[in-house]
PDB file of N, CA and C in Angstrom:
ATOM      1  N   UNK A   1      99.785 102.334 107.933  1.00  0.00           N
ATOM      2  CA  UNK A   1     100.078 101.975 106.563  1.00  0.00           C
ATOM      3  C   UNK A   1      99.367 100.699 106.179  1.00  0.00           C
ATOM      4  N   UNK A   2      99.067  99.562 106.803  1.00  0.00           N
ATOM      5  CA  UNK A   2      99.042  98.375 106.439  1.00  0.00           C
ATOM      6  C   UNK A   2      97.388  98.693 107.288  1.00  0.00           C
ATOM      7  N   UNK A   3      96.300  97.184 106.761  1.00  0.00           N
ATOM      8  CA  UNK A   3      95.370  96.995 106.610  1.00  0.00           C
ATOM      9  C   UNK A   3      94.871  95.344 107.166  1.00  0.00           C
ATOM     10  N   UNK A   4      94.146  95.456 108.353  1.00  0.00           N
ATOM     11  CA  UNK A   4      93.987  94.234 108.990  1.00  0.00           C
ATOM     12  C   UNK A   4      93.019  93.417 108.097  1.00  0.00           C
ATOM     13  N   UNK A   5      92.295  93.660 107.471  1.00  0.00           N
ATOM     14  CA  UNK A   5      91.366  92.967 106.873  1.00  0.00           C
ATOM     15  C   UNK A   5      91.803  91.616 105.899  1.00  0.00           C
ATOM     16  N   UNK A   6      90.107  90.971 106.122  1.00  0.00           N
ATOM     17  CA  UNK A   6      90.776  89.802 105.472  1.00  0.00           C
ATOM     18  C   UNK A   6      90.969  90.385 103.606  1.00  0.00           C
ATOM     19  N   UNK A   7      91.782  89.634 103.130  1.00  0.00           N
ATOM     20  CA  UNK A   7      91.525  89.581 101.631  1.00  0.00           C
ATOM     21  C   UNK A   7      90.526  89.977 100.349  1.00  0.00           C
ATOM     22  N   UNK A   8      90.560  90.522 100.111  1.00  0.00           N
ATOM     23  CA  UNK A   8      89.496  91.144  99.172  1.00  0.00           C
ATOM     24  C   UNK A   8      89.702  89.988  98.093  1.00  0.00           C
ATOM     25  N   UNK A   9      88.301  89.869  97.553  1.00  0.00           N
ATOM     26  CA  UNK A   9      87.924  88.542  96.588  1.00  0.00           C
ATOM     27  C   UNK A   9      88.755  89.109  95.214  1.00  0.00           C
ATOM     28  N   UNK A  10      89.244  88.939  94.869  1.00  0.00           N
ATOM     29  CA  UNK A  10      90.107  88.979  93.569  1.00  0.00           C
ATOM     30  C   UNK A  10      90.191  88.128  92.486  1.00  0.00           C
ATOM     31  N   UNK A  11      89.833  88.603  91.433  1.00  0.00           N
ATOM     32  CA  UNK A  11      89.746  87.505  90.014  1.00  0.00           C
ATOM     33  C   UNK A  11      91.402  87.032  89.995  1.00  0.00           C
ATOM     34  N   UNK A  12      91.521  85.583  90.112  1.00  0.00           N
ATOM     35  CA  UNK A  12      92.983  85.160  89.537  1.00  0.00           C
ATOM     36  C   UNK A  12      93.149  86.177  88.514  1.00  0.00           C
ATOM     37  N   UNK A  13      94.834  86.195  88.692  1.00  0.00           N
ATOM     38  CA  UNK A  13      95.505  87.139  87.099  1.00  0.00           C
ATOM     39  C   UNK A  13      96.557  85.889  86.939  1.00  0.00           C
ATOM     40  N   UNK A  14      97.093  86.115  85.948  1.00  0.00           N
ATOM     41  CA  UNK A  14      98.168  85.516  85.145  1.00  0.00           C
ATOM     42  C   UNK A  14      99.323  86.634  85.040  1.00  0.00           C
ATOM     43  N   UNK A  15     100.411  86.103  84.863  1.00  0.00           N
ATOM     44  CA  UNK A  15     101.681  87.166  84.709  1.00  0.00           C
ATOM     45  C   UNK A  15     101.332  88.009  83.858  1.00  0.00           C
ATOM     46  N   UNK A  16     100.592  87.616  82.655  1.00  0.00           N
ATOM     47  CA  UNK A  16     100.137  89.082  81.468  1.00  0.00           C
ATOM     48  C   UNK A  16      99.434  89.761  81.751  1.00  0.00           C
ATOM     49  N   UNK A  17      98.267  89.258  82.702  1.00  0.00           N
ATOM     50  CA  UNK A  17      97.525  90.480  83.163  1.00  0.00           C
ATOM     51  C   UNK A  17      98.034  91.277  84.340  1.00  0.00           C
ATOM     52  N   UNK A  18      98.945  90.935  85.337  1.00  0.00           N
ATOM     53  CA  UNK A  18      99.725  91.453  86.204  1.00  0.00           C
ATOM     54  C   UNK A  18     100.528  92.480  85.464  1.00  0.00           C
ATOM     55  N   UNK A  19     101.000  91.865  84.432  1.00  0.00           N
ATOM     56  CA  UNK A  19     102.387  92.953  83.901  1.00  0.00           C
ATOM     57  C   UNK A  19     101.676  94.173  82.911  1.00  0.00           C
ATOM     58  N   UNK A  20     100.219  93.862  82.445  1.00  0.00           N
ATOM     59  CA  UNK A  20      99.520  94.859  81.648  1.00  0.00           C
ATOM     60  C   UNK A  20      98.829  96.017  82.698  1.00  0.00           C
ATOM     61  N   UNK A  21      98.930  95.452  84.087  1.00  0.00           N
ATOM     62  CA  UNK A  21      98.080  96.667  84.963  1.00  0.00           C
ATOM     63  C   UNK A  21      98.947  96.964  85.683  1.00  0.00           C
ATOM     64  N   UNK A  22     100.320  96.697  85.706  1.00  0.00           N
ATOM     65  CA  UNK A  22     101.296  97.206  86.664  1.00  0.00           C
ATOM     66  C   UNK A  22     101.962  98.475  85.006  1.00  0.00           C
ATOM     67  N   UNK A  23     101.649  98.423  84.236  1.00  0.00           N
ATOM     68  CA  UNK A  23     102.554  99.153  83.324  1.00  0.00           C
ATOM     69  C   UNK A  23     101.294 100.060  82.987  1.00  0.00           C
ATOM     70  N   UNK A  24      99.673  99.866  82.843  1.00  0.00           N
ATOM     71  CA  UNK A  24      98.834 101.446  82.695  1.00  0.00           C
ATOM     72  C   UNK A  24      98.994 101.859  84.100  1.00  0.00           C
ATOM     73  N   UNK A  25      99.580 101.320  85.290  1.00  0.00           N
ATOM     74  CA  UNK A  25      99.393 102.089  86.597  1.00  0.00           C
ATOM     75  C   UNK A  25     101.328 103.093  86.603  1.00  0.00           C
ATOM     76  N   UNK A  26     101.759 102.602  86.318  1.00  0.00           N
ATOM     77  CA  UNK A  26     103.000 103.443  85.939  1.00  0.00           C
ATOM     78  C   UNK A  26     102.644 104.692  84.477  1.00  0.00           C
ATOM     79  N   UNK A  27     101.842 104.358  83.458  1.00  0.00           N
ATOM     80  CA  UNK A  27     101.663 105.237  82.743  1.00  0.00           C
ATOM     81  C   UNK A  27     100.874 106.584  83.298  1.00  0.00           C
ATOM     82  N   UNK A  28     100.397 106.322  84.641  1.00  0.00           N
ATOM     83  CA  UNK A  28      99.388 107.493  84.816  1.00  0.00           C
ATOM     84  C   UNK A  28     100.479 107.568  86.147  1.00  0.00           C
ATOM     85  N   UNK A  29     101.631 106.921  86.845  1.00  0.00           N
ATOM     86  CA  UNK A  29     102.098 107.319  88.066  1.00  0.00           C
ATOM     87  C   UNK A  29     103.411 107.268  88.405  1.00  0.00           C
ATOM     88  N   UNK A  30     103.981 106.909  87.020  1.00  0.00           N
ATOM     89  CA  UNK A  30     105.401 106.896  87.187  1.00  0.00           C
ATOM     90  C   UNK A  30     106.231 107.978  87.311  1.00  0.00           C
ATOM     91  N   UNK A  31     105.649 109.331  87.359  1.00  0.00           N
ATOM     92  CA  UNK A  31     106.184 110.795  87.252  1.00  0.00           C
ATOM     93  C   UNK A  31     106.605 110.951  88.799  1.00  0.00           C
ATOM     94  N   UNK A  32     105.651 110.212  89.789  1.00  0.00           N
ATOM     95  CA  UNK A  32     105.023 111.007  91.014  1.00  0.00           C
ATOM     96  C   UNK A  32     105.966 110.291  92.195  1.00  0.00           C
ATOM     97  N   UNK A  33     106.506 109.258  91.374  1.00  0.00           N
ATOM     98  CA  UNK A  33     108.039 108.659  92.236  1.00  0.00           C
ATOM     99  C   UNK A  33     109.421 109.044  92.203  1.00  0.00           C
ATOM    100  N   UNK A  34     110.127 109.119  92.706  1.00  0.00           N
ATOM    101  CA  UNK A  34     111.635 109.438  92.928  1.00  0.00           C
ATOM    102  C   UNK A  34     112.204 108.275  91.924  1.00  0.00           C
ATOM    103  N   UNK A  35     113.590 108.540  91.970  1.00  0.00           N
ATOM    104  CA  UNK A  35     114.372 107.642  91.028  1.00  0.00           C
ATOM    105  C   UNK A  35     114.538 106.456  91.939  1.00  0.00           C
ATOM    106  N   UNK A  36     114.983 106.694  93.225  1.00  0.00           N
ATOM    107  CA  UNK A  36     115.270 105.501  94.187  1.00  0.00           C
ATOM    108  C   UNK A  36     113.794 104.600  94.477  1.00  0.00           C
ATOM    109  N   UNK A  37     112.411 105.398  94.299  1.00  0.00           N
ATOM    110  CA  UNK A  37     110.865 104.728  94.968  1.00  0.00           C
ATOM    111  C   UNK A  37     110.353 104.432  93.526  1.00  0.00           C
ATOM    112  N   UNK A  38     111.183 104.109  92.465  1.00  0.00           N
ATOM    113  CA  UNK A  38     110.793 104.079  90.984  1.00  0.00           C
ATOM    114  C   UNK A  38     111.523 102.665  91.493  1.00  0.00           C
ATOM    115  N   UNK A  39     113.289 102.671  91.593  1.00  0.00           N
ATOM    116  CA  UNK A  39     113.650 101.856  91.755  1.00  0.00           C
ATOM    117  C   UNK A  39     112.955 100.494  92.828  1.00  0.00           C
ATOM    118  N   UNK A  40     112.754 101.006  93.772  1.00  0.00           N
ATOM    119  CA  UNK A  40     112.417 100.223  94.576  1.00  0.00           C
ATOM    120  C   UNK A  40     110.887  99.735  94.459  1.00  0.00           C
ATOM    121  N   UNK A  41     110.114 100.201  93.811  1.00  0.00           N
ATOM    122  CA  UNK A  41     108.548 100.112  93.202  1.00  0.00           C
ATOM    123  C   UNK A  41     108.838  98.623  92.088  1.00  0.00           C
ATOM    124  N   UNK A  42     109.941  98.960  91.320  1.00  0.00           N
ATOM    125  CA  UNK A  42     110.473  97.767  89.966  1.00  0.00           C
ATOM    126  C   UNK A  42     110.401  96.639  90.728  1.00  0.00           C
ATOM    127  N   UNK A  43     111.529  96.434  92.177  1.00  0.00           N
ATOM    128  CA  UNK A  43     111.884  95.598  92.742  1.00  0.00           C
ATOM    129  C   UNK A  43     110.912  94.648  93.463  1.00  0.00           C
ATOM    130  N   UNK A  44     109.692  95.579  94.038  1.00  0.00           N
ATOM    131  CA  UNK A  44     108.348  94.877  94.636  1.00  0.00           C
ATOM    132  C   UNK A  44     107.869  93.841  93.299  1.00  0.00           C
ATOM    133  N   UNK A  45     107.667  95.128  92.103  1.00  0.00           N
ATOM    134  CA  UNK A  45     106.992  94.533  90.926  1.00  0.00           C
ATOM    135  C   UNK A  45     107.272  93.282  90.650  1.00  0.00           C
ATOM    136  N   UNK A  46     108.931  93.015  90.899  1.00  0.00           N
ATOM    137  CA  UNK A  46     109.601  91.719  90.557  1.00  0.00           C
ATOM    138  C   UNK A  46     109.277  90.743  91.491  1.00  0.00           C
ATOM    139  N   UNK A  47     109.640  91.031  92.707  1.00  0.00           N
ATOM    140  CA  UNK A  47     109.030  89.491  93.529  1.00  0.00           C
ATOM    141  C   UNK A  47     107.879  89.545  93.566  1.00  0.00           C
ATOM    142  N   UNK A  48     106.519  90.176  92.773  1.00  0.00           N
ATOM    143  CA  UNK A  48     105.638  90.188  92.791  1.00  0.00           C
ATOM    144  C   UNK A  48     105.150  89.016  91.444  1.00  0.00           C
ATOM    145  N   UNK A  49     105.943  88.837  90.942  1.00  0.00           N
ATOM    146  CA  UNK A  49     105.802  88.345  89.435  1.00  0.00           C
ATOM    147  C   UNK A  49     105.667  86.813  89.920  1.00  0.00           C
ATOM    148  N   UNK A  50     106.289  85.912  90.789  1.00  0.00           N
ATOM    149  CA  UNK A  50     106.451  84.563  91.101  1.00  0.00           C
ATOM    150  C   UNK A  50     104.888  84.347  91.163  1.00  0.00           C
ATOM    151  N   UNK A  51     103.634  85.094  92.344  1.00  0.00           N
ATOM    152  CA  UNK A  51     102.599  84.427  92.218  1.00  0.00           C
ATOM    153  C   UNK A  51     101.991  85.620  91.569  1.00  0.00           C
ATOM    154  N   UNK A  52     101.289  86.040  90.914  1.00  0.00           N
ATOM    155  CA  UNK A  52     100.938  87.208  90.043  1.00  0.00           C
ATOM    156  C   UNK A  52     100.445  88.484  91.022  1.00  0.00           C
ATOM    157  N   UNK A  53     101.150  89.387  90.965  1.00  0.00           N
ATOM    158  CA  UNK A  53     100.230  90.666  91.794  1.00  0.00           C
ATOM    159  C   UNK A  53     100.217  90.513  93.732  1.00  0.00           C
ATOM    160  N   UNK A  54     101.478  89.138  94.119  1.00  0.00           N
ATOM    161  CA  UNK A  54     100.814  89.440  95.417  1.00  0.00           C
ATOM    162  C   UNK A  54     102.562  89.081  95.919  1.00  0.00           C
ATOM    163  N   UNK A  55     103.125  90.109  97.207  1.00  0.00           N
ATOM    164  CA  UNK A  55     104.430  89.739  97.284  1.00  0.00           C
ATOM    165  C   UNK A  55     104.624  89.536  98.697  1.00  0.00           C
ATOM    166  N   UNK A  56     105.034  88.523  99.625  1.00  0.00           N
ATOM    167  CA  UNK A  56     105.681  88.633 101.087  1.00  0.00           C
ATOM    168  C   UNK A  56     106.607  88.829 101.550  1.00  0.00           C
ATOM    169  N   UNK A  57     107.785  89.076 100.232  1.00  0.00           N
ATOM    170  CA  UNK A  57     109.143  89.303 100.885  1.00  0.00           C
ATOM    171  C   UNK A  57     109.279  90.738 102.228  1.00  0.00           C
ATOM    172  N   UNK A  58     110.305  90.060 103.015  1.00  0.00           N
ATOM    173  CA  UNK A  58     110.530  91.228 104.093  1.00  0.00           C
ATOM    174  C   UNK A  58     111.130  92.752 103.045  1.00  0.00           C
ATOM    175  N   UNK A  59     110.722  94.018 103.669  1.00  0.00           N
ATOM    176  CA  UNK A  59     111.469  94.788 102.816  1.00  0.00           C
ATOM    177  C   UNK A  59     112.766  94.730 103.026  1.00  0.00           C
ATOM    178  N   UNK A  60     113.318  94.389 103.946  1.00  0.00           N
ATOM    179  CA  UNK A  60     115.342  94.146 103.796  1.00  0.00           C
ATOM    180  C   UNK A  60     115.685  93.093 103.136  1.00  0.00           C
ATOM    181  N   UNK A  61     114.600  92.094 102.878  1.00  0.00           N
ATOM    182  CA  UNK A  61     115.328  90.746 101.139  1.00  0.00           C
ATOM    183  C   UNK A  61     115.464  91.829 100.110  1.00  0.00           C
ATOM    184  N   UNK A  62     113.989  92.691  99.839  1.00  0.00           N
ATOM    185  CA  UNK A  62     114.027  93.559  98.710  1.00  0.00           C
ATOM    186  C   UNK A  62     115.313  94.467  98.117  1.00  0.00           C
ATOM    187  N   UNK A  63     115.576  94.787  99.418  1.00  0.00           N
ATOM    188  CA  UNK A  63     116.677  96.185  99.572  1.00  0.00           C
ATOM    189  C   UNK A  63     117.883  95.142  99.463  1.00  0.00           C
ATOM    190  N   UNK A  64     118.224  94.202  99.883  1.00  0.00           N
ATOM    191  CA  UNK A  64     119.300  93.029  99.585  1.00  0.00           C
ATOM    192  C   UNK A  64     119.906  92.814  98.420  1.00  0.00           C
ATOM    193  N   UNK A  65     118.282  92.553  97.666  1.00  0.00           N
ATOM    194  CA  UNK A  65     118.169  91.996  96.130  1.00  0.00           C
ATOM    195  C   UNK A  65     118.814  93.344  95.348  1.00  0.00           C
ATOM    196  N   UNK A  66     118.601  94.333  95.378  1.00  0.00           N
ATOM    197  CA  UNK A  66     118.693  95.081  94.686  1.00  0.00           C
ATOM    198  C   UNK A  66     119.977  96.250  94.644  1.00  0.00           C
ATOM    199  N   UNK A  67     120.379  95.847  95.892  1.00  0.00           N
ATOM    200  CA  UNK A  67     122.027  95.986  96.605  1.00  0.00           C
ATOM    201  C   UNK A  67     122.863  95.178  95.579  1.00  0.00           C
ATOM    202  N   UNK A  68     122.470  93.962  95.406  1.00  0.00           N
ATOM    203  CA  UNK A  68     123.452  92.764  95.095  1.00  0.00           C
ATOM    204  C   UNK A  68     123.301  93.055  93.786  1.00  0.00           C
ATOM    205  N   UNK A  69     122.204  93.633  93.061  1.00  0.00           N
ATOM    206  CA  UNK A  69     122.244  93.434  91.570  1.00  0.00           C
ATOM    207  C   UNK A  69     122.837  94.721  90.996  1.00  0.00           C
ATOM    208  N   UNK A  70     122.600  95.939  91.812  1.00  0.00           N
ATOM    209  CA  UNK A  70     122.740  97.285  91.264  1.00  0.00           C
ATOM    210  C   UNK A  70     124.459  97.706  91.966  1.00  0.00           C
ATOM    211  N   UNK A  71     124.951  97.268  93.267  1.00  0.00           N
ATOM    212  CA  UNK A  71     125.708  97.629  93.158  1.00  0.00           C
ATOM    213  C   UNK A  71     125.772  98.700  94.161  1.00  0.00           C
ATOM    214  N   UNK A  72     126.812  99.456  94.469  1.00  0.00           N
ATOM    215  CA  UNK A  72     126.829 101.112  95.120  1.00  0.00           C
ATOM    216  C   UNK A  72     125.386 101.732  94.616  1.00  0.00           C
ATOM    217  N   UNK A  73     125.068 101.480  93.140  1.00  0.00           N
ATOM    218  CA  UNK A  73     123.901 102.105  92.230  1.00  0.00           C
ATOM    219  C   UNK A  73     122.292 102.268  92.922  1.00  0.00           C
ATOM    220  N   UNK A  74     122.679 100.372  93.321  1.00  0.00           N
ATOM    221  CA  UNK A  74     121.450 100.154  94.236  1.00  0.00           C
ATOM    222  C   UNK A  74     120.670 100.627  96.004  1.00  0.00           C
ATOM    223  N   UNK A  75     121.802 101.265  96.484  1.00  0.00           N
ATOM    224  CA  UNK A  75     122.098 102.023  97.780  1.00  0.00           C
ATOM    225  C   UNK A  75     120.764 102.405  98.044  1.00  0.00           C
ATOM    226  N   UNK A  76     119.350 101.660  98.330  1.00  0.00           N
ATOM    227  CA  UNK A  76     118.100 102.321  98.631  1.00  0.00           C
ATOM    228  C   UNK A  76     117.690 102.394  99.890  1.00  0.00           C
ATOM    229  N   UNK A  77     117.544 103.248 100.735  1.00  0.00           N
ATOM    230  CA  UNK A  77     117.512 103.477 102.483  1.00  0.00           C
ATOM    231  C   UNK A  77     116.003 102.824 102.497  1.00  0.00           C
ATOM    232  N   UNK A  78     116.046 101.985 103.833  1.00  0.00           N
ATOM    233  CA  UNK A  78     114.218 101.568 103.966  1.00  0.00           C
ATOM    234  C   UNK A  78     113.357 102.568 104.070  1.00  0.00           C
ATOM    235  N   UNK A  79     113.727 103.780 104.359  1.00  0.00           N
ATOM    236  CA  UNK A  79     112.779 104.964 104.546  1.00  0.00           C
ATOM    237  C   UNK A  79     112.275 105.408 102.392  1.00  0.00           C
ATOM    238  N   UNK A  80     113.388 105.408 101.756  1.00  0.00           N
ATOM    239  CA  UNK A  80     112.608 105.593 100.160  1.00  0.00           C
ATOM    240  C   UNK A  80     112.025 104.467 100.207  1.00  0.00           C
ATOM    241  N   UNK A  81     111.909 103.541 100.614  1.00  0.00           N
ATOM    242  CA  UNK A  81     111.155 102.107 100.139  1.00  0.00           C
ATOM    243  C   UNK A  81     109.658 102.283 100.752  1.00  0.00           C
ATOM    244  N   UNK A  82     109.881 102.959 102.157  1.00  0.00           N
ATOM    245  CA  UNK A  82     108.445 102.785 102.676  1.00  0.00           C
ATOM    246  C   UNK A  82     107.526 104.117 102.256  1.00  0.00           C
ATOM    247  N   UNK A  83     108.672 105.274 101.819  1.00  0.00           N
ATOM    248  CA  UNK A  83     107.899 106.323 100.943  1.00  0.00           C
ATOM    249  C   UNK A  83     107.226 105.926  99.796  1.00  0.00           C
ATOM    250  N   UNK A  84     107.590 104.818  99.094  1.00  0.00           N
ATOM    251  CA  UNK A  84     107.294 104.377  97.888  1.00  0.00           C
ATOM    252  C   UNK A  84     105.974 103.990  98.148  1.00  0.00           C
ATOM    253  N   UNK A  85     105.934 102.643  99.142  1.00  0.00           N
ATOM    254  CA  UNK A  85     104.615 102.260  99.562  1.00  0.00           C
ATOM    255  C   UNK A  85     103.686 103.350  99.848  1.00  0.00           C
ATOM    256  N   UNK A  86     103.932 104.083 100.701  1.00  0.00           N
ATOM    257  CA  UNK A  86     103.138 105.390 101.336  1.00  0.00           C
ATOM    258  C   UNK A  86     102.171 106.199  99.662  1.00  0.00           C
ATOM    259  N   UNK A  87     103.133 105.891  99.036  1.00  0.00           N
ATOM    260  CA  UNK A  87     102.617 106.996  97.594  1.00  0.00           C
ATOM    261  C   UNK A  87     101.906 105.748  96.770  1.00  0.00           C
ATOM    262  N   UNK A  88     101.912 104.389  96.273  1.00  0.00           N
ATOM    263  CA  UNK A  88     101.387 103.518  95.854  1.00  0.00           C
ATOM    264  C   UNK A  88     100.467 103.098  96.619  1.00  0.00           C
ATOM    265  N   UNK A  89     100.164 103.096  97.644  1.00  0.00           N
ATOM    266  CA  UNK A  89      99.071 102.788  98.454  1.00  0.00           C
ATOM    267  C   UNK A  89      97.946 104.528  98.292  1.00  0.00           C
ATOM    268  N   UNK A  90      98.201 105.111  98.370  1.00  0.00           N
ATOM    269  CA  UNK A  90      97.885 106.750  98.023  1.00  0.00           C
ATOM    270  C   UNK A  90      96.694 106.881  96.733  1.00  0.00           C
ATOM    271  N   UNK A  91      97.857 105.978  95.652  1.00  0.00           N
ATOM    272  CA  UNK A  91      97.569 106.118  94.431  1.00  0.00           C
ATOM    273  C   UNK A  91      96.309 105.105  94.018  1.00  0.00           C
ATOM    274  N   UNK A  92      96.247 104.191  95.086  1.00  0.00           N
ATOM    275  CA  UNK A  92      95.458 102.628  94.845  1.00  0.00           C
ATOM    276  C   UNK A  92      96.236 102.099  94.053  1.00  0.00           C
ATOM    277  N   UNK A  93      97.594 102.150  94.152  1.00  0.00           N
ATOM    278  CA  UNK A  93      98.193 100.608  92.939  1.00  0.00           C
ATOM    279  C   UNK A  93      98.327  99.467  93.942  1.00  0.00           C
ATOM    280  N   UNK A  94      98.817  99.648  95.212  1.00  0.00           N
ATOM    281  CA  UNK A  94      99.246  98.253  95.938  1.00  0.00           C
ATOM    282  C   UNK A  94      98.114  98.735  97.386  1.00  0.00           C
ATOM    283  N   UNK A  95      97.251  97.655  98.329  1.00  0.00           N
ATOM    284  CA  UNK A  95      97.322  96.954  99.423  1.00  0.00           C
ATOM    285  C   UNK A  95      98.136  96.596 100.091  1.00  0.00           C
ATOM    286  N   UNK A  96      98.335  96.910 101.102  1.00  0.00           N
ATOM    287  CA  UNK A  96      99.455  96.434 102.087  1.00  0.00           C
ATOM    288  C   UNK A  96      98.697  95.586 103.460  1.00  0.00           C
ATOM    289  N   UNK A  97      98.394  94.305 103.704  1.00  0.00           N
ATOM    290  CA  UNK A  97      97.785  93.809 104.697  1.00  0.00           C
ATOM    291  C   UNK A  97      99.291  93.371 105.315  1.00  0.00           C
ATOM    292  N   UNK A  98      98.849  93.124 107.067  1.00  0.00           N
ATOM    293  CA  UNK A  98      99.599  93.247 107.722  1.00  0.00           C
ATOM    294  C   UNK A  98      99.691  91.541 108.230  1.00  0.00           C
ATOM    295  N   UNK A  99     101.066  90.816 108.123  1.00  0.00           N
ATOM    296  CA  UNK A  99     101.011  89.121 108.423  1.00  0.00           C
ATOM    297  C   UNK A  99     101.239  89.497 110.156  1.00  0.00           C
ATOM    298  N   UNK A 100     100.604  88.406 110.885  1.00  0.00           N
ATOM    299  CA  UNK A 100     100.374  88.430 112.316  1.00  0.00           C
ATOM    300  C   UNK A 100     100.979  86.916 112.845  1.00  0.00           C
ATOM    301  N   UNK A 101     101.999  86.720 113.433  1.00  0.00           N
ATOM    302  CA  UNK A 101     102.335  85.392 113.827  1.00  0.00           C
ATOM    303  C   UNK A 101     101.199  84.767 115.090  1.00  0.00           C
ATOM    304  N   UNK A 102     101.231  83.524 115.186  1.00  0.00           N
ATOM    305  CA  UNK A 102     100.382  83.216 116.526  1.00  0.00           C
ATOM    306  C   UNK A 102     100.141  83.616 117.752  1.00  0.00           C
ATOM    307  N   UNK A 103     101.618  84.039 118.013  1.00  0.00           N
ATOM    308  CA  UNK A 103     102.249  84.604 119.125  1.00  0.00           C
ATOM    309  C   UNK A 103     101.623  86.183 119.543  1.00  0.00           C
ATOM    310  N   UNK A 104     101.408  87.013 118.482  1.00  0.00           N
ATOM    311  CA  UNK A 104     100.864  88.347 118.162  1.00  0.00           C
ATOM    312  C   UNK A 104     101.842  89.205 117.553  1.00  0.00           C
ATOM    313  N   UNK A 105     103.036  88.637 117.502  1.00  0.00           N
ATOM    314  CA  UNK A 105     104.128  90.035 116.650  1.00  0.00           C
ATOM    315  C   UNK A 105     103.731  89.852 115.149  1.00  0.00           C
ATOM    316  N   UNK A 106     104.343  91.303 114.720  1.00  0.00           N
ATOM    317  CA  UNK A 106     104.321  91.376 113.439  1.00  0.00           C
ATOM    318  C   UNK A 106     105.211  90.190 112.453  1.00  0.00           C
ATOM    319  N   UNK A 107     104.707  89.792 111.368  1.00  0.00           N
ATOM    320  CA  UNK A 107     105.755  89.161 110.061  1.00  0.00           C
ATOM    321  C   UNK A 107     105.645  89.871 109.006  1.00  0.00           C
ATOM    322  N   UNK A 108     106.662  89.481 108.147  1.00  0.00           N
ATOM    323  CA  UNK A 108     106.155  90.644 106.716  1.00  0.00           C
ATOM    324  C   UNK A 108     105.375  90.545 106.660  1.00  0.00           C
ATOM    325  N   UNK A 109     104.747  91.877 105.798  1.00  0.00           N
ATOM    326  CA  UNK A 109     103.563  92.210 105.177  1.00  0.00           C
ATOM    327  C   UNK A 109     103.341  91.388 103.855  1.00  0.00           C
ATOM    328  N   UNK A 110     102.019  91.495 103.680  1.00  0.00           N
ATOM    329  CA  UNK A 110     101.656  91.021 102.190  1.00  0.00           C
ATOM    330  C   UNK A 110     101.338  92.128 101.463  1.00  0.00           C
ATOM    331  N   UNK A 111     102.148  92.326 100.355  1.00  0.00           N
ATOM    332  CA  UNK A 111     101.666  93.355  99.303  1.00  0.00           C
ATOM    333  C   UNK A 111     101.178  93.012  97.883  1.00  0.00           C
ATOM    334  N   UNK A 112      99.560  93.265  97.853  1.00  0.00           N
ATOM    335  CA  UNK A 112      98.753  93.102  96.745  1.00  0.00           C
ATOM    336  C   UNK A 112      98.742  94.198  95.702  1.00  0.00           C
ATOM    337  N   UNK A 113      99.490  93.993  94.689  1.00  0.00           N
ATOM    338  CA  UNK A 113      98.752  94.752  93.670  1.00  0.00           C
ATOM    339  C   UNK A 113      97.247  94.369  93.198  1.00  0.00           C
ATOM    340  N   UNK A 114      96.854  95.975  93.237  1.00  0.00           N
ATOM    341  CA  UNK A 114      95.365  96.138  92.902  1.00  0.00           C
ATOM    342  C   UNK A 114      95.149  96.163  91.569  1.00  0.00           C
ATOM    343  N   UNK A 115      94.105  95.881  90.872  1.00  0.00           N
ATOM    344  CA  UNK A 115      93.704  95.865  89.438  1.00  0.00           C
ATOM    345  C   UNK A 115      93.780  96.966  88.980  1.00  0.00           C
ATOM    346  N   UNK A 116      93.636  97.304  87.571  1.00  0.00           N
ATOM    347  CA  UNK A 116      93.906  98.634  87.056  1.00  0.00           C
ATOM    348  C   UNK A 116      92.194  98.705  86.691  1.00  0.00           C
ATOM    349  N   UNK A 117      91.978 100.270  87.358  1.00  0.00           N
ATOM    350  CA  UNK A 117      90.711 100.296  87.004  1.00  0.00           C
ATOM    351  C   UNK A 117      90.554 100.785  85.622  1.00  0.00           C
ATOM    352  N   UNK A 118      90.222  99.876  84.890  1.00  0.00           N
ATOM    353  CA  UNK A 118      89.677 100.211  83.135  1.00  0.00           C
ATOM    354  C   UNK A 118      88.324 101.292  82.946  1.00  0.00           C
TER     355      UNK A 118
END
C-alpha cells in the first residue's frame, strides 16, 4: 500500500486550493466509496486541512476522532478505513509514503493528497 520514496516536488497549496481539489476529486469519486470509506475519507480530509493536503495522524487517532464525534454512528472498523485508502490511492487522490523510525520499525504513515488533474 504505502510508497518508500522520497517526496514528490509539490507546488505549496493553501486551504482553498486543498479544499477545491479534494471536492472535483469527490465529484468524479464520491459514488465509488461506501458510506463508512466516505465517512472515513471526510475524516483524513479533516486532519488533512491543519497543513494543506498532507496528514500523519495514526489511523486509530482518526477512528478515535470520529468515534467521539459521531457516536455509536461513528463505529468505523480499521479494515473500511484501509479499504478507503486502497480505493483513493487506486483513484490517484491520496499517496501514502511510509514514516520509518531510526531504529527500522514502522511510524504512521504520511498521507498526501495529490493535485487534481485539471
Amino acid at each position: 500500500m504505502a510508497q518508500n520514496s522520497a517526496l514528490p516536488a509539490q507546488s505549496i497549496r493553501n486551504t482553498q486550493e486543498f479544499r477545491e481539489d479534494v471536492t472535483l476529486w469527490m465529484v468524479d469519486y464520491k459514488n465509488q466509496f461506501t458510506r463508512n470509506e466516505q465517512i472515513a475519507l471526510q475524516r483524513l480530509i479533516l486532519f488533512a486541512e491543519k497543513v494543506p493536503g498532507v496528514c500523519n495522524a495514526k489511523i486509530g487517532t482518526m477512528l478515535k476522532s470520529i468515534y467521539e464525534d459521531r457516536g455509536e454512528l461513528g463505529m468505523i472498523s480499521r479494515s473500511s478505513f484501509k479499504r478507503m485508502l486502497q480505493k483513493a490511492i487506486k483513484f490517484g487522490i491520496i499517496t501514502v509514503y511510509e514514516s520509518v523510525r531510526k531504529n527500522g520499525s514502522q511510524f504512521s504513515n504520511l498521507y498526501v493528497f495529490n493535485r487534481y488533474p485539471y
